[in-house]
PDB file of N, CA and C in Angstrom:
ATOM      1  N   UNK A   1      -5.670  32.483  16.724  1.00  0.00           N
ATOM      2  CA  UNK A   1      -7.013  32.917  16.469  1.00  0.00           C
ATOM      3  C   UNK A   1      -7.995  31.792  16.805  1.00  0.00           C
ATOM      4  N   UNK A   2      -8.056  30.552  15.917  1.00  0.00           N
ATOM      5  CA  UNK A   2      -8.395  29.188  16.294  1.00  0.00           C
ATOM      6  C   UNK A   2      -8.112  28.393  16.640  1.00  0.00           C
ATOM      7  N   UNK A   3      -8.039  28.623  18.273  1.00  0.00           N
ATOM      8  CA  UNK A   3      -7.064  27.147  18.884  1.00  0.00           C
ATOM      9  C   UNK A   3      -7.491  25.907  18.867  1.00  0.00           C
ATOM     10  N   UNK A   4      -8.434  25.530  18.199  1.00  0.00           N
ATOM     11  CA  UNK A   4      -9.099  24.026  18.415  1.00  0.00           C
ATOM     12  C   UNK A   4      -9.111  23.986  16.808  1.00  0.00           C
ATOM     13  N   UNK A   5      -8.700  24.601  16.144  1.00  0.00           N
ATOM     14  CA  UNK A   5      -8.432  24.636  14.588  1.00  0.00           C
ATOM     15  C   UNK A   5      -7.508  23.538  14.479  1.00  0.00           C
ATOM     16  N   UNK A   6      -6.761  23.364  14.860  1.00  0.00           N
ATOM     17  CA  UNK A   6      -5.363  22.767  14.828  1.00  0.00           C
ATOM     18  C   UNK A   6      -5.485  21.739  15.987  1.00  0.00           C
ATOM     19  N   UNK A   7      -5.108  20.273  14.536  1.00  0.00           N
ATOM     20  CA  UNK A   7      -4.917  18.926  15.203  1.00  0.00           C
ATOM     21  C   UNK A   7      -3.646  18.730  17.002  1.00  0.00           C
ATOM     22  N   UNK A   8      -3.628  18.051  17.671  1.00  0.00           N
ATOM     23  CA  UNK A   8      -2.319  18.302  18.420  1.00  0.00           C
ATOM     24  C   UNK A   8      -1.460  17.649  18.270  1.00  0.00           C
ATOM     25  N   UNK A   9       0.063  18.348  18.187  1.00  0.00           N
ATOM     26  CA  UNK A   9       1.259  17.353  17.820  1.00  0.00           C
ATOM     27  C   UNK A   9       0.967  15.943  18.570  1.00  0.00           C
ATOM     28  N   UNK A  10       1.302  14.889  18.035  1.00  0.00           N
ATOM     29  CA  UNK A  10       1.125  13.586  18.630  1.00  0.00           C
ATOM     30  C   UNK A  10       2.636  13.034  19.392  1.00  0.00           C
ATOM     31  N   UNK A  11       2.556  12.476  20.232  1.00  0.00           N
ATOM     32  CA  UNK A  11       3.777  11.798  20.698  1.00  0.00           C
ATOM     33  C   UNK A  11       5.001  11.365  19.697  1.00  0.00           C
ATOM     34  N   UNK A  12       6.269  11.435  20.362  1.00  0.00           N
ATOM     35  CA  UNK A  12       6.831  10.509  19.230  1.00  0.00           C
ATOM     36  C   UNK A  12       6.850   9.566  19.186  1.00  0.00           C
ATOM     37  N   UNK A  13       6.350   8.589  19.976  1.00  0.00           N
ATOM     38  CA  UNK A  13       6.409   7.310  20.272  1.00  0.00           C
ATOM     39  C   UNK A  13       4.766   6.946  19.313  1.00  0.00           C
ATOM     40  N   UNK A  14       4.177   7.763  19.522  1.00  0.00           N
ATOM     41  CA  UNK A  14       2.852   7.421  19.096  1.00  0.00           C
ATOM     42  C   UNK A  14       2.885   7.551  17.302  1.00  0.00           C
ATOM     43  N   UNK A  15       3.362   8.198  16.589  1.00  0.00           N
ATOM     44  CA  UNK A  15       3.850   8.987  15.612  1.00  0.00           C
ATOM     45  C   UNK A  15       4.953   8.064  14.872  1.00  0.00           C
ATOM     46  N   UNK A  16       5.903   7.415  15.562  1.00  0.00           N
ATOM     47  CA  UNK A  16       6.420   6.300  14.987  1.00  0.00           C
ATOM     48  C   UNK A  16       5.651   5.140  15.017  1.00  0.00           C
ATOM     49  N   UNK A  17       4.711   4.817  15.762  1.00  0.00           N
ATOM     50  CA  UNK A  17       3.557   3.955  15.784  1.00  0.00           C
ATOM     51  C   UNK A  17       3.021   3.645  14.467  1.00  0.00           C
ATOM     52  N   UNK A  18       2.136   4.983  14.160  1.00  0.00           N
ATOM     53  CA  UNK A  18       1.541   5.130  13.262  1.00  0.00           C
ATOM     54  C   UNK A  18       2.236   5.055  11.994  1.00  0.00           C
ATOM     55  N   UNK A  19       3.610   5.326  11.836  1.00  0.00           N
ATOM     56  CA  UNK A  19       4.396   6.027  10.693  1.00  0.00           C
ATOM     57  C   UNK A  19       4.465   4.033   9.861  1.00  0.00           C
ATOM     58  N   UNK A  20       5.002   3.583  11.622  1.00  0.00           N
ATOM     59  CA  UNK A  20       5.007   1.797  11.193  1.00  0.00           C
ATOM     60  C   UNK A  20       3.775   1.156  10.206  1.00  0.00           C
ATOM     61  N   UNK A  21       3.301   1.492  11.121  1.00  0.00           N
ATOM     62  CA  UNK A  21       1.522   0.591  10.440  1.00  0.00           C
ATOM     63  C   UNK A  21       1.557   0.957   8.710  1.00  0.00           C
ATOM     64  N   UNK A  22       1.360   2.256   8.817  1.00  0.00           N
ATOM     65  CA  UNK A  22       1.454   3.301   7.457  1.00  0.00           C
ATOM     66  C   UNK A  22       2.629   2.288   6.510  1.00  0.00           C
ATOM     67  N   UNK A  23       3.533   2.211   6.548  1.00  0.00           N
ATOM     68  CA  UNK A  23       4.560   1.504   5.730  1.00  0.00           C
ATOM     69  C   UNK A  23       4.322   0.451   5.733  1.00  0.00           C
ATOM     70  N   UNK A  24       3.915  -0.416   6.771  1.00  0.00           N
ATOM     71  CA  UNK A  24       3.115  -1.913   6.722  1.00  0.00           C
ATOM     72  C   UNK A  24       2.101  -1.856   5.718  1.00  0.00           C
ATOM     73  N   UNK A  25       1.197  -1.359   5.792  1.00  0.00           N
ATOM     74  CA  UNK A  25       0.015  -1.067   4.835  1.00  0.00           C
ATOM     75  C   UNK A  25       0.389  -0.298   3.000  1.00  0.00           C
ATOM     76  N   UNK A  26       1.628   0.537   3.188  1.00  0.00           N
ATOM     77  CA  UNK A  26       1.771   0.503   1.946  1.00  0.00           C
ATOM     78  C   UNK A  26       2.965  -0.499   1.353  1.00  0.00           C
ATOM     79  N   UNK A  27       3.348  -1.309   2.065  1.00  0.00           N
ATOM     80  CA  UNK A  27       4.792  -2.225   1.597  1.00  0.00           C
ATOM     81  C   UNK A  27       3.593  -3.402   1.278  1.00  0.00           C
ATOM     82  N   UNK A  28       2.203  -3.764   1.858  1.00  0.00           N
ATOM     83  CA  UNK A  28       1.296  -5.012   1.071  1.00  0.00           C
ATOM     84  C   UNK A  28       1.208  -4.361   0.301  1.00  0.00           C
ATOM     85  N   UNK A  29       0.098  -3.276   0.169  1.00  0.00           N
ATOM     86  CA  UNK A  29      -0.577  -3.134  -1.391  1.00  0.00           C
ATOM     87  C   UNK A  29       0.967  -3.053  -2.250  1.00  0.00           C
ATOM     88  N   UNK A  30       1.882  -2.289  -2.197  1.00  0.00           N
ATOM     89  CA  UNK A  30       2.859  -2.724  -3.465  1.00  0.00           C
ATOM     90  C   UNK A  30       3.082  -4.198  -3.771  1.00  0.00           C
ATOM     91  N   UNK A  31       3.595  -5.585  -2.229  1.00  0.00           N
ATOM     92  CA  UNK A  31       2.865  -6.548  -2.842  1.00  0.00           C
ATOM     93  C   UNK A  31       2.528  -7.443  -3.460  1.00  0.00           C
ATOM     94  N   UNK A  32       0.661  -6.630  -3.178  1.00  0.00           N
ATOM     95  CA  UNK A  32      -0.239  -7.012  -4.138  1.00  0.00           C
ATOM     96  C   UNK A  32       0.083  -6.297  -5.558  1.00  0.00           C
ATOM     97  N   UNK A  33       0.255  -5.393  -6.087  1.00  0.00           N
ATOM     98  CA  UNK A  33       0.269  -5.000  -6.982  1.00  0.00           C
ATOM     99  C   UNK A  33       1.476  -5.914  -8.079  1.00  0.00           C
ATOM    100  N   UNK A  34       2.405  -5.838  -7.214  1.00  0.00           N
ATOM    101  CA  UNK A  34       3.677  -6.422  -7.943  1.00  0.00           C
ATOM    102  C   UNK A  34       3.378  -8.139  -8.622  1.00  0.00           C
ATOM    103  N   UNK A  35       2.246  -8.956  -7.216  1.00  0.00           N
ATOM    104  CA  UNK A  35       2.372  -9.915  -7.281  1.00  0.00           C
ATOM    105  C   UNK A  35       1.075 -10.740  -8.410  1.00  0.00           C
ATOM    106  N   UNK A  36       0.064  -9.668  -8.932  1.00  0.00           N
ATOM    107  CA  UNK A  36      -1.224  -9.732  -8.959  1.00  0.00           C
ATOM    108  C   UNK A  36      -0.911 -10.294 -10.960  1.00  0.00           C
ATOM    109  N   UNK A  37      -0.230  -9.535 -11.525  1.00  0.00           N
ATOM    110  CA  UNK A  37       0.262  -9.924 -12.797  1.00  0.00           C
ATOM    111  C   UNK A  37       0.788 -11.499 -12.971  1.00  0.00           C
ATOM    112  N   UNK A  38       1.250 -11.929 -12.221  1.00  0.00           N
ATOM    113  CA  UNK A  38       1.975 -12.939 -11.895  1.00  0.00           C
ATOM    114  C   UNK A  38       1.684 -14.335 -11.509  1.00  0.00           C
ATOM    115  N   UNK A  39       0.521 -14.041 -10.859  1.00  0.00           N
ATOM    116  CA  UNK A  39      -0.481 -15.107 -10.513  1.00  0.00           C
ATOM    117  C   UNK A  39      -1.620 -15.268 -11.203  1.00  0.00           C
ATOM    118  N   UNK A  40      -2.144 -13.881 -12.179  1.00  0.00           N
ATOM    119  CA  UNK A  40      -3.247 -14.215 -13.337  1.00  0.00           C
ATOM    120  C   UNK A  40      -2.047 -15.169 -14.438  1.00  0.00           C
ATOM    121  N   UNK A  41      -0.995 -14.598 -14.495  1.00  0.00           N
ATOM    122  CA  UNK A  41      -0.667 -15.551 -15.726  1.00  0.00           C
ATOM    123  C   UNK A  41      -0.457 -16.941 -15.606  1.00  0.00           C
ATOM    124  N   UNK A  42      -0.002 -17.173 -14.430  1.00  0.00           N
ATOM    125  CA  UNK A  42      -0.063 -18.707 -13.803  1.00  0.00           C
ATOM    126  C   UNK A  42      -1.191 -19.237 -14.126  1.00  0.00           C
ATOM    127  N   UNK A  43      -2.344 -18.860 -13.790  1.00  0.00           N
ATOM    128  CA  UNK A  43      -3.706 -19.519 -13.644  1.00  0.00           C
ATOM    129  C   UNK A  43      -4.688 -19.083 -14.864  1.00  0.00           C
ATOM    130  N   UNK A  44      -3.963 -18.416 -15.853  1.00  0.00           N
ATOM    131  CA  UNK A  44      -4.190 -18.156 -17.381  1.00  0.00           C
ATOM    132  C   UNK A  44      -4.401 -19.850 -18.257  1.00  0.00           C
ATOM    133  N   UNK A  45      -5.337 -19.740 -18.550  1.00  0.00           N
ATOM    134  CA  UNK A  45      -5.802 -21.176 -19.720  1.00  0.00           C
ATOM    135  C   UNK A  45      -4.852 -21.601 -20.442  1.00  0.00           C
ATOM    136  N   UNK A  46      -4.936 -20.760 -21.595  1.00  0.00           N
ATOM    137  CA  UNK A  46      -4.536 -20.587 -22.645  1.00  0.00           C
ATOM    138  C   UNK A  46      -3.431 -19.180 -22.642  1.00  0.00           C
ATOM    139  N   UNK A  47      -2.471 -19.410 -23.265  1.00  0.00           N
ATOM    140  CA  UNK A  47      -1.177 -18.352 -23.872  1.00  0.00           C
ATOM    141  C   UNK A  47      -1.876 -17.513 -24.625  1.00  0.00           C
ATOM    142  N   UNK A  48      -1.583 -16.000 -23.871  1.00  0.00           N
ATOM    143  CA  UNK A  48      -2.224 -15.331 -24.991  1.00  0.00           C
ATOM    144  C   UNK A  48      -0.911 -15.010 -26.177  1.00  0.00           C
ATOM    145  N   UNK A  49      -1.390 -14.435 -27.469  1.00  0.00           N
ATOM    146  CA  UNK A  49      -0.583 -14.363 -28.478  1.00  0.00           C
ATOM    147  C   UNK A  49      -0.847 -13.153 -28.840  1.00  0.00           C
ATOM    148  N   UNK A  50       0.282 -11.910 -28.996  1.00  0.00           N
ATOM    149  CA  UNK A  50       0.138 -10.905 -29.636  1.00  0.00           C
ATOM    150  C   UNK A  50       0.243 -10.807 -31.543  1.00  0.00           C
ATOM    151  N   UNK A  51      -0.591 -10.850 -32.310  1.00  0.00           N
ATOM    152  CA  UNK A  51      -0.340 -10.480 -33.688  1.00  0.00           C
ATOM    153  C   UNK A  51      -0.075  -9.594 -34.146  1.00  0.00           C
ATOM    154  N   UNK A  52       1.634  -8.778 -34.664  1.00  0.00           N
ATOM    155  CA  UNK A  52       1.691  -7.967 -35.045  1.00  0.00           C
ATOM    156  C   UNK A  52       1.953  -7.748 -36.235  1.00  0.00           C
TER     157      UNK A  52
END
């Protein structure tokens, strides 16, 4: 009905391209995420203390 509706299959070469980058970009931010706890406590003043 709408032929310009629909993106066009991409290469596979192009498609593993992209798929790379994509996993590059989410293998940092995990990381950052993993590493971000880790380096505030390093560079933390003072010990914090939980009172329970």
């Amino acid at each position: 009905m709408f032929a310009g509706m629909f993106p066009r299959k991409p290469s596979k070469e192009e498609a593993m391209k992209q798929l790379r980058s994509h996993a590059t970009y989410f293998g940092a931010w995990v990381l950052v995420l993993r590493v971000t706890p880790h380096l505030l406590n390093y560079f933390q003043k003072e010990e914090l203390h939980l009172d329970l």
